[in-house]
C-alpha atoms as a PDB file:
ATOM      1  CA  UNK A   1      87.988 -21.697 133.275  1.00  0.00           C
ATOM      2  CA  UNK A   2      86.809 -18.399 133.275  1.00  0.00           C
ATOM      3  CA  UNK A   3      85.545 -17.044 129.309  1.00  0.00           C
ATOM      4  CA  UNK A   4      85.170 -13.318 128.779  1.00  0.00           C
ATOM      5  CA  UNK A   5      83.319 -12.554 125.386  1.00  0.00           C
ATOM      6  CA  UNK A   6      84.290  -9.567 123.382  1.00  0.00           C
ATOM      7  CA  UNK A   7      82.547  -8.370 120.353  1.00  0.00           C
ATOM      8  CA  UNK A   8      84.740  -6.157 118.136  1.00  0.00           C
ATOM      9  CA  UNK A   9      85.162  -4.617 115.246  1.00  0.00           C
ATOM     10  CA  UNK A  10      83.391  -3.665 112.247  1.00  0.00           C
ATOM     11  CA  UNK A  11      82.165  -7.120 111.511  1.00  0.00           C
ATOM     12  CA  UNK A  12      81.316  -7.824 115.315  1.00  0.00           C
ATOM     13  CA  UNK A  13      84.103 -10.430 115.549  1.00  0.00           C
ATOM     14  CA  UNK A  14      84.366 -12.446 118.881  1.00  0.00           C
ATOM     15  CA  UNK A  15      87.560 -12.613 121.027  1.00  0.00           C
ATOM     16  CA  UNK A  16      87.765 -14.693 123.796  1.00  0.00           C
ATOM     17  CA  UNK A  17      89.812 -13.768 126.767  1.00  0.00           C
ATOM     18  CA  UNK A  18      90.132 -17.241 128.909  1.00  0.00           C
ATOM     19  CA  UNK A  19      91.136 -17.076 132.357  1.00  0.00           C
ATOM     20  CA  UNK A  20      92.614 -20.893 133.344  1.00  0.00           C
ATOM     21  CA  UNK A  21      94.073 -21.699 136.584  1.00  0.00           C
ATOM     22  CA  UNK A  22      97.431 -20.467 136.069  1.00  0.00           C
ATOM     23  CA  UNK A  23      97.179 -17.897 132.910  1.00  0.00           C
ATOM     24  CA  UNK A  24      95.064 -15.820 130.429  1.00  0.00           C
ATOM     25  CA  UNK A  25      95.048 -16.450 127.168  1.00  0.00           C
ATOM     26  CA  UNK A  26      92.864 -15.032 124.225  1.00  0.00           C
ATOM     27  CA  UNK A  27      91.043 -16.840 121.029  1.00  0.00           C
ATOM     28  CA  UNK A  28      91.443 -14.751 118.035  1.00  0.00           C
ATOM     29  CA  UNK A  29      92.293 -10.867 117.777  1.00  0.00           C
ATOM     30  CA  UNK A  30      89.904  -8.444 116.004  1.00  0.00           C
ATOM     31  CA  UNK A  31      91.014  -4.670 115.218  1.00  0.00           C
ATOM     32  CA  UNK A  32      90.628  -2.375 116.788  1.00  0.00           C
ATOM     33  CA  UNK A  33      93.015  -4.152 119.850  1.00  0.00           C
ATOM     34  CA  UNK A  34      92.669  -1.404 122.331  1.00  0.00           C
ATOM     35  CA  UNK A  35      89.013  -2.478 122.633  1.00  0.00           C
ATOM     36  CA  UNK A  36      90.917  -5.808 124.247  1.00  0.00           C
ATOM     37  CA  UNK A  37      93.620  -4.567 125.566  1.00  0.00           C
ATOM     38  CA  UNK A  38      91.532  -2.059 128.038  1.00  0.00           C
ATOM     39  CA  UNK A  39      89.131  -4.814 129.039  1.00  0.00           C
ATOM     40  CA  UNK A  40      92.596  -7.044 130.110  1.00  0.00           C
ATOM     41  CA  UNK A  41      93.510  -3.713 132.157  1.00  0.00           C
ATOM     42  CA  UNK A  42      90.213  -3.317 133.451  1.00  0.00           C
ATOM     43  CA  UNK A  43      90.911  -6.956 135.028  1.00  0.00           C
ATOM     44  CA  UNK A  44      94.366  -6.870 135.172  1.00  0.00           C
ATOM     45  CA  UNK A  45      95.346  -9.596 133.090  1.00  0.00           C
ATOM     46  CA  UNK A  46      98.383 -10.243 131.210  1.00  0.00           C
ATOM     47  CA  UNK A  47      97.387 -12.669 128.574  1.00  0.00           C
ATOM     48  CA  UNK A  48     100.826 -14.721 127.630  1.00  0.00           C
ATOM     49  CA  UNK A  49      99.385 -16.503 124.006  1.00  0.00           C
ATOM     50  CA  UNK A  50      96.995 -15.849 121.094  1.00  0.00           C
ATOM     51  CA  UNK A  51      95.414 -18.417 119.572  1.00  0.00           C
ATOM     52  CA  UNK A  52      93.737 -18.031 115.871  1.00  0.00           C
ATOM     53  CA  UNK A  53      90.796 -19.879 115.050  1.00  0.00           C
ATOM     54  CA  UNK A  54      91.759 -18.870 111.514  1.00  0.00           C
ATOM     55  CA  UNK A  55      93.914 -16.311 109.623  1.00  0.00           C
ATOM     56  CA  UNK A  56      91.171 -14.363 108.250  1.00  0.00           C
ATOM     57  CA  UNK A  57      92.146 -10.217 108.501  1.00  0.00           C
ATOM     58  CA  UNK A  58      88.922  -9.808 110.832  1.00  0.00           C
ATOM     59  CA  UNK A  59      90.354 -12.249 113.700  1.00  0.00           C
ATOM     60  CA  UNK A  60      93.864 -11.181 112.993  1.00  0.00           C
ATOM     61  CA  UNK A  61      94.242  -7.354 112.643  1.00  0.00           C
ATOM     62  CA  UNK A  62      94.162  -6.242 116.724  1.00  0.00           C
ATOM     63  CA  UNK A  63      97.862  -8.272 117.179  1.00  0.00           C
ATOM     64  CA  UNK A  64     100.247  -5.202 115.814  1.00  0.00           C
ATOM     65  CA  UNK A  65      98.877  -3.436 119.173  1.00  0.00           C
ATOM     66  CA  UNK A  66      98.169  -6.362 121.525  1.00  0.00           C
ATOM     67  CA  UNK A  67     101.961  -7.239 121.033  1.00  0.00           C
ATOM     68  CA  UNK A  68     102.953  -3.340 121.265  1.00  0.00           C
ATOM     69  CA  UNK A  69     101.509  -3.368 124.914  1.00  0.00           C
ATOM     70  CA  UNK A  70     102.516  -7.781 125.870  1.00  0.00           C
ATOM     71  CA  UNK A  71     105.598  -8.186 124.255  1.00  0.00           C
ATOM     72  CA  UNK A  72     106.253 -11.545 125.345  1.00  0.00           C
ATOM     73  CA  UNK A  73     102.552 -12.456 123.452  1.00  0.00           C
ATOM     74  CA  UNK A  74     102.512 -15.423 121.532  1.00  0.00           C
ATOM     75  CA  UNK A  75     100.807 -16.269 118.384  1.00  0.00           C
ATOM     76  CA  UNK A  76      99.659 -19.952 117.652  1.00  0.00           C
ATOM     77  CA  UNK A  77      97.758 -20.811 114.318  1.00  0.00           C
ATOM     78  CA  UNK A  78      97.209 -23.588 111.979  1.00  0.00           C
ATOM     79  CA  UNK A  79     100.310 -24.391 109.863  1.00  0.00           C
ATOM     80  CA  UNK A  80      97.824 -23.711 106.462  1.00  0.00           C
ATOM     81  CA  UNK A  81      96.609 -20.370 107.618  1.00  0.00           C
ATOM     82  CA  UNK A  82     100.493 -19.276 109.586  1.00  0.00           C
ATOM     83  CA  UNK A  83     101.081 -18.011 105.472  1.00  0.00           C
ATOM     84  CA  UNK A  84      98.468 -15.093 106.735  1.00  0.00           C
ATOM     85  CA  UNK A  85     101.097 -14.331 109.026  1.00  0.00           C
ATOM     86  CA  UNK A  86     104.265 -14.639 106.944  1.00  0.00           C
ATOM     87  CA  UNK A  87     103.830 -13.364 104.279  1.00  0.00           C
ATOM     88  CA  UNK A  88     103.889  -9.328 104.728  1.00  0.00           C
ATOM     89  CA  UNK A  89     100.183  -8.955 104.556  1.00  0.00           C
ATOM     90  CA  UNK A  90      99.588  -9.963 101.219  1.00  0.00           C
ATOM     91  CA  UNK A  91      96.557 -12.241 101.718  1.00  0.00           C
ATOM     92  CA  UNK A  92      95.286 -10.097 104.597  1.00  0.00           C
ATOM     93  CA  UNK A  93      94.794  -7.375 101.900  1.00  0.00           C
ATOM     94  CA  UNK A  94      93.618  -9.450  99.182  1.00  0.00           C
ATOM     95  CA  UNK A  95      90.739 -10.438 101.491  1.00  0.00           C
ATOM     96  CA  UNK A  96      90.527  -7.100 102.625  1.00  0.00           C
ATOM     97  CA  UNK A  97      89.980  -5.487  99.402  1.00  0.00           C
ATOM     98  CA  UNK A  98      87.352  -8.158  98.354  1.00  0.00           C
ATOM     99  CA  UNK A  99      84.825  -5.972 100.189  1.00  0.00           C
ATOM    100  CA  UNK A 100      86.104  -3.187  97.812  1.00  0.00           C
ATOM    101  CA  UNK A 101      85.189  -0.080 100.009  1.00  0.00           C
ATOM    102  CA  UNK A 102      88.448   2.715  99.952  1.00  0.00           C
ATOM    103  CA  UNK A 103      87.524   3.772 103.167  1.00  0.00           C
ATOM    104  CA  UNK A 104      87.326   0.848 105.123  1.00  0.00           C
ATOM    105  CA  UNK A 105      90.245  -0.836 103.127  1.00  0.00           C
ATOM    106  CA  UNK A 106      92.619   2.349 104.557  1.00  0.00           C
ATOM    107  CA  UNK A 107      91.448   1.598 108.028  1.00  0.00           C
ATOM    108  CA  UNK A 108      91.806  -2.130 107.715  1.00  0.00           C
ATOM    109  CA  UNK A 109      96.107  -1.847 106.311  1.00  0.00           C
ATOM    110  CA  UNK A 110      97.001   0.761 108.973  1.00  0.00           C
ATOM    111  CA  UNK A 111      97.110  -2.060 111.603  1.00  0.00           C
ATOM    112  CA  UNK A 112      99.551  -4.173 109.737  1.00  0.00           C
ATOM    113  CA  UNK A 113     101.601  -5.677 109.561  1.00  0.00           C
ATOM    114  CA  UNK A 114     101.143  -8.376 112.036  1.00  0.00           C
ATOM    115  CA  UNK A 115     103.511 -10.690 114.026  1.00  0.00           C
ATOM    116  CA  UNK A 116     104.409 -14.151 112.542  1.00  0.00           C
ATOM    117  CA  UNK A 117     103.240 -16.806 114.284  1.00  0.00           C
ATOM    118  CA  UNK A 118     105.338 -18.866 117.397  1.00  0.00           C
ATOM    119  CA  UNK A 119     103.345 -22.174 117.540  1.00  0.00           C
ATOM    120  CA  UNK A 120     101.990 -24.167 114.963  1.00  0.00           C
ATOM    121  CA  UNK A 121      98.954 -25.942 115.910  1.00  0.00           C
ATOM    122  CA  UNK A 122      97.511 -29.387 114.595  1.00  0.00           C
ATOM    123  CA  UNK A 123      95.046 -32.188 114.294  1.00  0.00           C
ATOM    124  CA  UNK A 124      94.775 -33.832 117.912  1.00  0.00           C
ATOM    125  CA  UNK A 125      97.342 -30.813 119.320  1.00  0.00           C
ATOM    126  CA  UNK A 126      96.727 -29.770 122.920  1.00  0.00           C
ATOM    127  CA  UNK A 127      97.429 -26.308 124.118  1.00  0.00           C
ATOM    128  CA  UNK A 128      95.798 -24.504 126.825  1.00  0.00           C
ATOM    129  CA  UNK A 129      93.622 -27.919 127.882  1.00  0.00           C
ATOM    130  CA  UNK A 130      91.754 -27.335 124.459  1.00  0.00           C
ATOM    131  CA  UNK A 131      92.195 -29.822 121.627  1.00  0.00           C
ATOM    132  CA  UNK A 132      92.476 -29.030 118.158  1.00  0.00           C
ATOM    133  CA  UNK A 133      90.151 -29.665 115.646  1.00  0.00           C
ATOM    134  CA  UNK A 134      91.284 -29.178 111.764  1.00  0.00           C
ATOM    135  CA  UNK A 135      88.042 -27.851 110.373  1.00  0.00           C
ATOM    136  CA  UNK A 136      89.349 -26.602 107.165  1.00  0.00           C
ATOM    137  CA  UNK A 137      86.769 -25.108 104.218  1.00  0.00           C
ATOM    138  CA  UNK A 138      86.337 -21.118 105.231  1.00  0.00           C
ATOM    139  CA  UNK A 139      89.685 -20.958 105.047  1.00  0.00           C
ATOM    140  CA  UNK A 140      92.273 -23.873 104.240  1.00  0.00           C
ATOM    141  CA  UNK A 141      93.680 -23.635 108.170  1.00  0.00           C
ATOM    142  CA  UNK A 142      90.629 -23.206 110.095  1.00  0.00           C
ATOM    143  CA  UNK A 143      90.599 -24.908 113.318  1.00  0.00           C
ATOM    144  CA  UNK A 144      87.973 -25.302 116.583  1.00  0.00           C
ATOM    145  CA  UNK A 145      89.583 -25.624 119.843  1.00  0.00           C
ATOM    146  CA  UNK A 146      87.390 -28.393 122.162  1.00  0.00           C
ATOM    147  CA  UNK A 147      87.838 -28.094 125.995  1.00  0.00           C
ATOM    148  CA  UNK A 148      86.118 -30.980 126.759  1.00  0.00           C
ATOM    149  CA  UNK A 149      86.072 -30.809 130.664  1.00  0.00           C
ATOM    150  CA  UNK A 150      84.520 -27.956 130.338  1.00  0.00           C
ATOM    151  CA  UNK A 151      82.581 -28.659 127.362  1.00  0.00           C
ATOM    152  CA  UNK A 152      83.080 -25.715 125.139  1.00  0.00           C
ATOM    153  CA  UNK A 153      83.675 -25.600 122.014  1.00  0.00           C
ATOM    154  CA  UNK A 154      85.416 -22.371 120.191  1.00  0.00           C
ATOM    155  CA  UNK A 155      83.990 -23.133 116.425  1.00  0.00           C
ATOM    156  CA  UNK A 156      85.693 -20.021 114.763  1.00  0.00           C
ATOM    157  CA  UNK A 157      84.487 -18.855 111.495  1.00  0.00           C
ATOM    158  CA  UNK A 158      83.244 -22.936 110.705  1.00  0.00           C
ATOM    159  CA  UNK A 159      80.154 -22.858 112.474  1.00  0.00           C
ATOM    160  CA  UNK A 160      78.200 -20.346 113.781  1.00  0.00           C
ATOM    161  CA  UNK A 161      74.175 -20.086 115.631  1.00  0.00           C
ATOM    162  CA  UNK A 162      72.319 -21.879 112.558  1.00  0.00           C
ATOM    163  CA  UNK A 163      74.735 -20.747 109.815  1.00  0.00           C
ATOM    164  CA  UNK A 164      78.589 -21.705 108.542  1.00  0.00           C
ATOM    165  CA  UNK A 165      81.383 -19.427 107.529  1.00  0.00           C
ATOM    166  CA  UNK A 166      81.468 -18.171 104.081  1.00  0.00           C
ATOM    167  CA  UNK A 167      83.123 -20.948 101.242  1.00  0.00           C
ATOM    168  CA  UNK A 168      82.909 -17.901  98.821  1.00  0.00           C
ATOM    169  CA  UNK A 169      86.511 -16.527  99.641  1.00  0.00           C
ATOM    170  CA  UNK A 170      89.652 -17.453  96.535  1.00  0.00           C
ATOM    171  CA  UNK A 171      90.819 -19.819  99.177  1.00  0.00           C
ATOM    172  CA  UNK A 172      88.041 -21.417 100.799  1.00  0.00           C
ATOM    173  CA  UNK A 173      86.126 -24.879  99.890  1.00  0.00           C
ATOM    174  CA  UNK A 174      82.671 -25.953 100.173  1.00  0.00           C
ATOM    175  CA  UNK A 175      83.846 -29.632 100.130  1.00  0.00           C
ATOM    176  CA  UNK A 176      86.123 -29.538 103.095  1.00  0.00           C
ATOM    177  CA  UNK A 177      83.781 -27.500 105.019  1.00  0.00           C
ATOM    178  CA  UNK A 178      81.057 -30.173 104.557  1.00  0.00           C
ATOM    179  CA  UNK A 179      83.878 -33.110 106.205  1.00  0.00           C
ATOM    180  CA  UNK A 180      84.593 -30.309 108.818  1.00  0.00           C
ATOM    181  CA  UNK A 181      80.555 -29.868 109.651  1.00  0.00           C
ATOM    182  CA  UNK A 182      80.958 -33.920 110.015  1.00  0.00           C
ATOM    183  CA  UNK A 183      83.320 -33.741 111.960  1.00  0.00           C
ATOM    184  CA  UNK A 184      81.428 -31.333 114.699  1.00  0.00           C
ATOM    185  CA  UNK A 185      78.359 -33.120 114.375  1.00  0.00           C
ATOM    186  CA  UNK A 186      80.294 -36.509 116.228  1.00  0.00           C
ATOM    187  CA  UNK A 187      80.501 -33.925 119.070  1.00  0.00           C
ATOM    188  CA  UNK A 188      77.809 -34.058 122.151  1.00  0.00           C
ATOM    189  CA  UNK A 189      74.680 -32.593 121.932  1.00  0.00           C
ATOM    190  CA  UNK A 190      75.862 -30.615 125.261  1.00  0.00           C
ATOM    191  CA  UNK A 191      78.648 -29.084 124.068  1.00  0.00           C
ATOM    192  CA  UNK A 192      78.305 -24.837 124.000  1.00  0.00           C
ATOM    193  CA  UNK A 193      79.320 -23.889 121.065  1.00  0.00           C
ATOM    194  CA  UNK A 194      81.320 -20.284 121.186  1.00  0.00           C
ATOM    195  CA  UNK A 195      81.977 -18.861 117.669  1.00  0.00           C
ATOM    196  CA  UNK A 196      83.840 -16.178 115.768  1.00  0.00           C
ATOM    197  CA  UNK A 197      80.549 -14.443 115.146  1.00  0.00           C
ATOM    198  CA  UNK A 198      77.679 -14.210 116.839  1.00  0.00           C
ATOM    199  CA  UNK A 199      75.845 -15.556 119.903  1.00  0.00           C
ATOM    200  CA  UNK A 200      76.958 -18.762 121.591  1.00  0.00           C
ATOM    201  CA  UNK A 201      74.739 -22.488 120.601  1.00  0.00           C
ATOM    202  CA  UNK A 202      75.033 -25.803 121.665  1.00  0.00           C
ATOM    203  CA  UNK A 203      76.044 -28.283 119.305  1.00  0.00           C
ATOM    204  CA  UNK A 204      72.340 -30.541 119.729  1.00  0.00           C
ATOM    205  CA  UNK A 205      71.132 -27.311 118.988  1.00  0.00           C
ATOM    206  CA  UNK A 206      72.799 -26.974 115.576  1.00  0.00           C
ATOM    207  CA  UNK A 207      72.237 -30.666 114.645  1.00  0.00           C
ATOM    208  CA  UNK A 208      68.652 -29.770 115.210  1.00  0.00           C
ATOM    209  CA  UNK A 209      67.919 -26.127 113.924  1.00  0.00           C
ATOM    210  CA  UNK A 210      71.329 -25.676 111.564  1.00  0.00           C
ATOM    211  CA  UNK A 211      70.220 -26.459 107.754  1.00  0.00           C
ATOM    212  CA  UNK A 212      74.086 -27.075 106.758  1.00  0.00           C
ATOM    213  CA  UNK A 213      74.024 -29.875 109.583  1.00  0.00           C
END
């Protein structure tokens, strides 16, 4: 498995472009999507799915031009966080306007709407040779994807280099993301750790240094 890092966006959100054996694939989709769309045609890839950590507008917003230039993209998410999807942008632009700037709000709408999703991932799923985690508690759908021959794991907005995600969003819960933390802290010390934001970790390295572990 080959992992290409991508930092993008005006919150410096990670996507993942994942080169397996027989396919490329990508974890999450930040705006703007030409940023990932010319490093796949820099390597000529043709990523055939998109999987979402979580349905948050910041990992979401780059699939209205991804799936303009891969038509035959598709979209797998959590069945919680699919309503990000489905529902004609309305939570995308509630949680877009919670950072009540005009400007940035206009920029962040003009790349919706956004495809719904094909695949509905959960607990114990396999897709891609990673297994899904539920990890709900940033958002009510959040999920980490373990490849565990490989030992990576792709945390999303749950846990990040000595920090969590935010629990201070109208849908998210401090509660479940403490079970979710519990849940990642069962994993091996070994495991790299590749979140939504941020530089990569290992999870001994969290259970160590991370105050919310």
């Amino acid at each position: 498995m080959i992992i290409t890092p991508l930092s993008v966006g005006a919150f410096q959100t990670n996507c993942y472009i994942v080169q397996d054996d027989n396919s490329t694939f990508l974890i999450d989709a930040p705006a703007p999507g030409e940023v990932i769309i010319n490093k796949l045609k820099q390597n000529k890839l043709i990523p055939d799915l998109l999987i979402l950590t979580h349905g948050h507008f910041d990992h979401v917003l780059g699939i209205k031009e991804l799936k303009k230039e891969f038509p035959n993209l598709k979209i797998a998410i959590s069945a919680q966080d699919s309503k990000y999807l489905s529902d004609d942008g309305e939570r995308i632009t509630r949680d877009i306007a919670f950072f009540n700037e005009d400007l940035f709000y206009n920029k962040m709408v003009s790349y919706l709407p956004v495809d719904k999703a094909d695949i509905i991932l959960k607990e114990g799923d396999v897709i891609k040779g990673l297994t899904v985690i539920e990890t709900p508690g940033h958002t009510p759908g959040s999920i980490c994807l373990l490849s565990d021959s490989e030992r990576v794991l792709f945390s999303g907005d749950t846990l990040f280099q000595s920090s969590i995600g935010r629990t201070d969003f109208y849908n998210s819960n401090y509660s479940d993301m403490v079970s979710s933390l519990n849940k990642l802290k069962s994993l091996d010390d070994d495991i790299i750790v590749l979140p939504g934001h941020g530089p990569s970790t290992k999870i001994g390295f969290e259970k160590k240094n991370n105050p919310y572990l």
